[in-house]
N, C-alpha and C. Protein backbone atom coordinates (compact mmCIF):
# COMPACT_ATOMS: atom_id res chain seq x y z
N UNK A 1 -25.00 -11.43 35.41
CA UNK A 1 -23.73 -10.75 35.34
C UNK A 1 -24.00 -9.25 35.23
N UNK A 2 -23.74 -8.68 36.20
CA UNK A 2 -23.69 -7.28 36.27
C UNK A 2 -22.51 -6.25 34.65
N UNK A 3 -23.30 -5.27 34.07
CA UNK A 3 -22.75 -4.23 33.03
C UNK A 3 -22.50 -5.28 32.01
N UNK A 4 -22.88 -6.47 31.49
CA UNK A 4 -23.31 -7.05 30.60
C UNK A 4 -23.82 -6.30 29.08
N UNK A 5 -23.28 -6.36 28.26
CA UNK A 5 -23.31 -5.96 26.83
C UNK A 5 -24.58 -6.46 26.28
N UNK A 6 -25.52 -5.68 25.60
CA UNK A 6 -26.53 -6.23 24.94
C UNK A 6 -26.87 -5.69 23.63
N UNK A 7 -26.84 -6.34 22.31
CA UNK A 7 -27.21 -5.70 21.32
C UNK A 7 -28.12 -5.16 20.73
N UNK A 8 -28.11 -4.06 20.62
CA UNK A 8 -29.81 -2.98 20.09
C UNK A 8 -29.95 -3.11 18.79
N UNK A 9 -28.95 -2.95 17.86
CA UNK A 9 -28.76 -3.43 16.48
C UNK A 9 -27.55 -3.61 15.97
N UNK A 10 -28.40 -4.18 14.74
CA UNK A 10 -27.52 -4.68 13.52
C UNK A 10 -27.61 -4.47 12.31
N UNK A 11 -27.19 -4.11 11.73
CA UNK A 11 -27.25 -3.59 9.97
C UNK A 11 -26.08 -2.90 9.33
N UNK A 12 -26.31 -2.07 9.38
CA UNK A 12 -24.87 -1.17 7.79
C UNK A 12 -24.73 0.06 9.16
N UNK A 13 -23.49 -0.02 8.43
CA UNK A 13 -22.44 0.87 9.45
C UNK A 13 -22.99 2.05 9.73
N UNK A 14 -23.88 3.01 8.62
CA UNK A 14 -24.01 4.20 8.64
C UNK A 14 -25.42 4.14 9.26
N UNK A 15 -25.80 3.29 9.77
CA UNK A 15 -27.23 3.48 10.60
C UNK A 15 -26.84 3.43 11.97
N UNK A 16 -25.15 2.43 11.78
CA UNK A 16 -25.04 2.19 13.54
C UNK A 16 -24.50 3.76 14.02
N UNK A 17 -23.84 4.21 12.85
CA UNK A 17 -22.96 5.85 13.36
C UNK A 17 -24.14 6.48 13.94
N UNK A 18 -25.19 6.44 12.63
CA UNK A 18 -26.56 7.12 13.49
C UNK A 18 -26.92 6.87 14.72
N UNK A 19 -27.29 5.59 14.91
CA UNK A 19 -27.90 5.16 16.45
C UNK A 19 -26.45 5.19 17.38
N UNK A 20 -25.45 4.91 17.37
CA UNK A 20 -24.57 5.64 18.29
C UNK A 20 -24.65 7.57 18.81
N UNK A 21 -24.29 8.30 17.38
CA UNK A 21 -24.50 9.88 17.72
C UNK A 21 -26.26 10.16 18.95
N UNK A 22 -26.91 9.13 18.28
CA UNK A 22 -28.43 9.50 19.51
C UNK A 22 -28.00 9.02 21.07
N UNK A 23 -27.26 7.99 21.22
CA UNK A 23 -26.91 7.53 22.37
C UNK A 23 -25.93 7.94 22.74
N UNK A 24 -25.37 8.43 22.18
CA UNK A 24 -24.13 9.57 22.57
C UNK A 24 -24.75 11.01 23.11
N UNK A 25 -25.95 11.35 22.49
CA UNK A 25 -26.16 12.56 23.17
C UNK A 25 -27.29 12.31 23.81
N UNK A 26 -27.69 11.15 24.12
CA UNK A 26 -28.23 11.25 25.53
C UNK A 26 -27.42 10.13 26.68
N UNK A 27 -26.34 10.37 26.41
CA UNK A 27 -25.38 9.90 28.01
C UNK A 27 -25.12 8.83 27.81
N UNK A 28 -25.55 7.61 26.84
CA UNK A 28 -25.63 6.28 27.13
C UNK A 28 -24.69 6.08 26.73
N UNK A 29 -23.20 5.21 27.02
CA UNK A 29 -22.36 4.09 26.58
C UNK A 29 -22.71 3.39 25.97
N UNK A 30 -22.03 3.06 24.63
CA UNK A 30 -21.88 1.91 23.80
C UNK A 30 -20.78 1.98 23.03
N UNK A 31 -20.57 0.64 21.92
CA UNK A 31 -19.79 -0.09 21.84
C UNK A 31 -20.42 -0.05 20.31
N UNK A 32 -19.65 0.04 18.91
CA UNK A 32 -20.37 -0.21 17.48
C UNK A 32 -18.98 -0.85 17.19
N UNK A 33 -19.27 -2.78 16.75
CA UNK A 33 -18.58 -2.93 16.04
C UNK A 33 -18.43 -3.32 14.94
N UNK A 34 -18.04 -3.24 13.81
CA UNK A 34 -17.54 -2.61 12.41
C UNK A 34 -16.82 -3.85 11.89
N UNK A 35 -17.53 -4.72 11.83
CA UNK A 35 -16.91 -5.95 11.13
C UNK A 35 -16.08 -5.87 9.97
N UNK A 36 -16.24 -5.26 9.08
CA UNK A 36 -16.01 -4.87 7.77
C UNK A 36 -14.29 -4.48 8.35
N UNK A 37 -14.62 -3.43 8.96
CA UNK A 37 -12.85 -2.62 9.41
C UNK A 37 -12.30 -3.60 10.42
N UNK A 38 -13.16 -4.60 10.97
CA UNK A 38 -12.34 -5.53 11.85
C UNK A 38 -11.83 -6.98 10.69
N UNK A 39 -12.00 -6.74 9.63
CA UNK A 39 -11.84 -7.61 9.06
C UNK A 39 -10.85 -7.70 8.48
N UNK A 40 -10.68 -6.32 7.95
CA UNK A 40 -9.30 -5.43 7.29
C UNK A 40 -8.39 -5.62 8.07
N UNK A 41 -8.15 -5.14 9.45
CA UNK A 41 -7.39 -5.41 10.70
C UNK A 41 -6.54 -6.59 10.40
N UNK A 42 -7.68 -7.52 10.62
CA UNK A 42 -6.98 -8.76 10.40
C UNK A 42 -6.42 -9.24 9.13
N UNK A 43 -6.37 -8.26 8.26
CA UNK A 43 -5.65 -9.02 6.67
C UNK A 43 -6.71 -9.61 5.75
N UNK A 44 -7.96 -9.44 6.22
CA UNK A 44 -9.15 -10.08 4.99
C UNK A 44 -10.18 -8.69 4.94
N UNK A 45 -10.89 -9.06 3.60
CA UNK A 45 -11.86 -8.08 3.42
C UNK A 45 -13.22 -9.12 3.76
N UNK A 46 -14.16 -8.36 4.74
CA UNK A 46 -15.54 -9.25 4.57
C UNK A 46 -16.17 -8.98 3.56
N UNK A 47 -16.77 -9.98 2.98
CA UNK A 47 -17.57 -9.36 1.38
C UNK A 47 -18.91 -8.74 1.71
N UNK A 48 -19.10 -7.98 1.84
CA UNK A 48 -20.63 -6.58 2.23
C UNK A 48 -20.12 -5.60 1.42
N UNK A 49 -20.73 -5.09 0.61
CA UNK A 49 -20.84 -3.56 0.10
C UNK A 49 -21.05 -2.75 1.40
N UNK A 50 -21.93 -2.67 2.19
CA UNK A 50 -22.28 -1.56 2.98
C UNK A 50 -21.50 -1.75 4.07
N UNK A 51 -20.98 -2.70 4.35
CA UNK A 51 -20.81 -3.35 5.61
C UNK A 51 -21.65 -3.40 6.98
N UNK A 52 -21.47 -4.38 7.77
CA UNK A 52 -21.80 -4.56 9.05
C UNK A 52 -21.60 -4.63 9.79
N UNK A 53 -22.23 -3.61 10.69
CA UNK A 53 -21.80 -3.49 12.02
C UNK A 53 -23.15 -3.67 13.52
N UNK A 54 -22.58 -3.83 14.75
CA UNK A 54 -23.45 -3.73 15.57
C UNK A 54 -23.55 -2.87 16.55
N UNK A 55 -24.28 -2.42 17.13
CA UNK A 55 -24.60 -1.57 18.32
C UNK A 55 -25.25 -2.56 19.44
N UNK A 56 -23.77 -2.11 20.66
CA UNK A 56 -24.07 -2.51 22.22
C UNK A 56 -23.94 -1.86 22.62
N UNK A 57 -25.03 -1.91 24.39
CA UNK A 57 -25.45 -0.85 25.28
C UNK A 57 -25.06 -1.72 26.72
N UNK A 58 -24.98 -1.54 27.51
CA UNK A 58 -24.62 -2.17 28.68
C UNK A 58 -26.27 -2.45 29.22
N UNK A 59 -26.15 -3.15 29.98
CA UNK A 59 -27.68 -4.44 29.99
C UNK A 59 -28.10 -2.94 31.22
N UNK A 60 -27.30 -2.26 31.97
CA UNK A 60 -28.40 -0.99 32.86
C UNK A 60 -28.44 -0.29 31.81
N UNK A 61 -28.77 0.22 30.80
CA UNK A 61 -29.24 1.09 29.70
C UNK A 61 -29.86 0.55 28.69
N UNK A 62 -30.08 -0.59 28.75
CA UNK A 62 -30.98 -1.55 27.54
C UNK A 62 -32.28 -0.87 27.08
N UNK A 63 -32.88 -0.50 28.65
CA UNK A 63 -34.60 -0.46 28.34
C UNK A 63 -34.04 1.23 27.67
N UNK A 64 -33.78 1.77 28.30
CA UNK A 64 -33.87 3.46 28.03
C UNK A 64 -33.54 3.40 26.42
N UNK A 65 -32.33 2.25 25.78
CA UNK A 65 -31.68 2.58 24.41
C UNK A 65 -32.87 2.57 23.70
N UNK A 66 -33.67 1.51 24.02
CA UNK A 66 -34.79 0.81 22.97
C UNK A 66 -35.52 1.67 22.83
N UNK A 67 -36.17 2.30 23.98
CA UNK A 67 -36.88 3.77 23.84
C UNK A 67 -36.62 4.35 23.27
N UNK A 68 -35.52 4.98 23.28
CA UNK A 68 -34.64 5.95 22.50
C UNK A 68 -34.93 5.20 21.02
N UNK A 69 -34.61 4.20 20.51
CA UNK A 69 -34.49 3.72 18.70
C UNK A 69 -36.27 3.76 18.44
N UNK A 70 -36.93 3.36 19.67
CA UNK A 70 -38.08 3.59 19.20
C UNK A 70 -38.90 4.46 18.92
N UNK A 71 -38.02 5.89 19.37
CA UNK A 71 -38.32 7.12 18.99
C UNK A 71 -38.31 8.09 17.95
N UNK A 72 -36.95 7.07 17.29
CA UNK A 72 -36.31 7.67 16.17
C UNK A 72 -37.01 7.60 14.81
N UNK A 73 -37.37 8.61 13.94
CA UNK A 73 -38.33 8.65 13.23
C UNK A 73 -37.81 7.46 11.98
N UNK A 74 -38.64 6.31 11.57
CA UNK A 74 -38.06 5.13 10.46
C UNK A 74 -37.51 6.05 9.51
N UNK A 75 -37.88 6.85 8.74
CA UNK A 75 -37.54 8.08 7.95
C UNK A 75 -35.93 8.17 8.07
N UNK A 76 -35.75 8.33 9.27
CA UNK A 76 -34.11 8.75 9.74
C UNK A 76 -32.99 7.64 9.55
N UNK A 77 -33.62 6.83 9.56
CA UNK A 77 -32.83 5.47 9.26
C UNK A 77 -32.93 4.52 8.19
N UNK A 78 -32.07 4.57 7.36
CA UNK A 78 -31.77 4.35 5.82
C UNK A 78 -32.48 2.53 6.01
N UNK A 79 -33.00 2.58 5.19
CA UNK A 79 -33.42 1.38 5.10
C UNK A 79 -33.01 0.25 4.10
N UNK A 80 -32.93 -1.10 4.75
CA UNK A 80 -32.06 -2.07 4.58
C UNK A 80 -32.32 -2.58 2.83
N UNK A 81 -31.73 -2.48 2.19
CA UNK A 81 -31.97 -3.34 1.06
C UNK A 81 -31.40 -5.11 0.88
């Protein structure tokens, strides 16, 4: 299936804002969704403190995203407790 969604990650919201703003400034489309605020939407709270969310890239930008996260210094990205 051609422009097919693929997920780069998953964890707490404020890592996906991160890895979105990098793929945002290098051109790439994606998609972060925010379970936590999609949950609210619907009239329930999901139980996460940090909440969770995911980051998708369209399947022609997959290889370049991964590059890109694999570039990103671990340092820069809050790590999971």
């Amino acid at each position: 299936m051609e422009n097919e969604l693929k997920k780069i990650y998953s964890g707490s919201v404020v890592n996906a804002e991160f890895i979105g703003s990098v793929l945002e400034q290098n051109d790439i489309q994606f998609l972060i969704r925010n379970y936590q605020e999609e949950s609210l939407v619907a009239g329930w709270a999901a139980g996460t403190i940090k909440g969770d969310a995911s980051v998708f890239v369209f399947d022609t930008d997959y290889e370049r995203a991964m590059l890109l996260l694999d570039e990103i210094d671990e340092s820069e990205i809050e790590e999971e407790e």
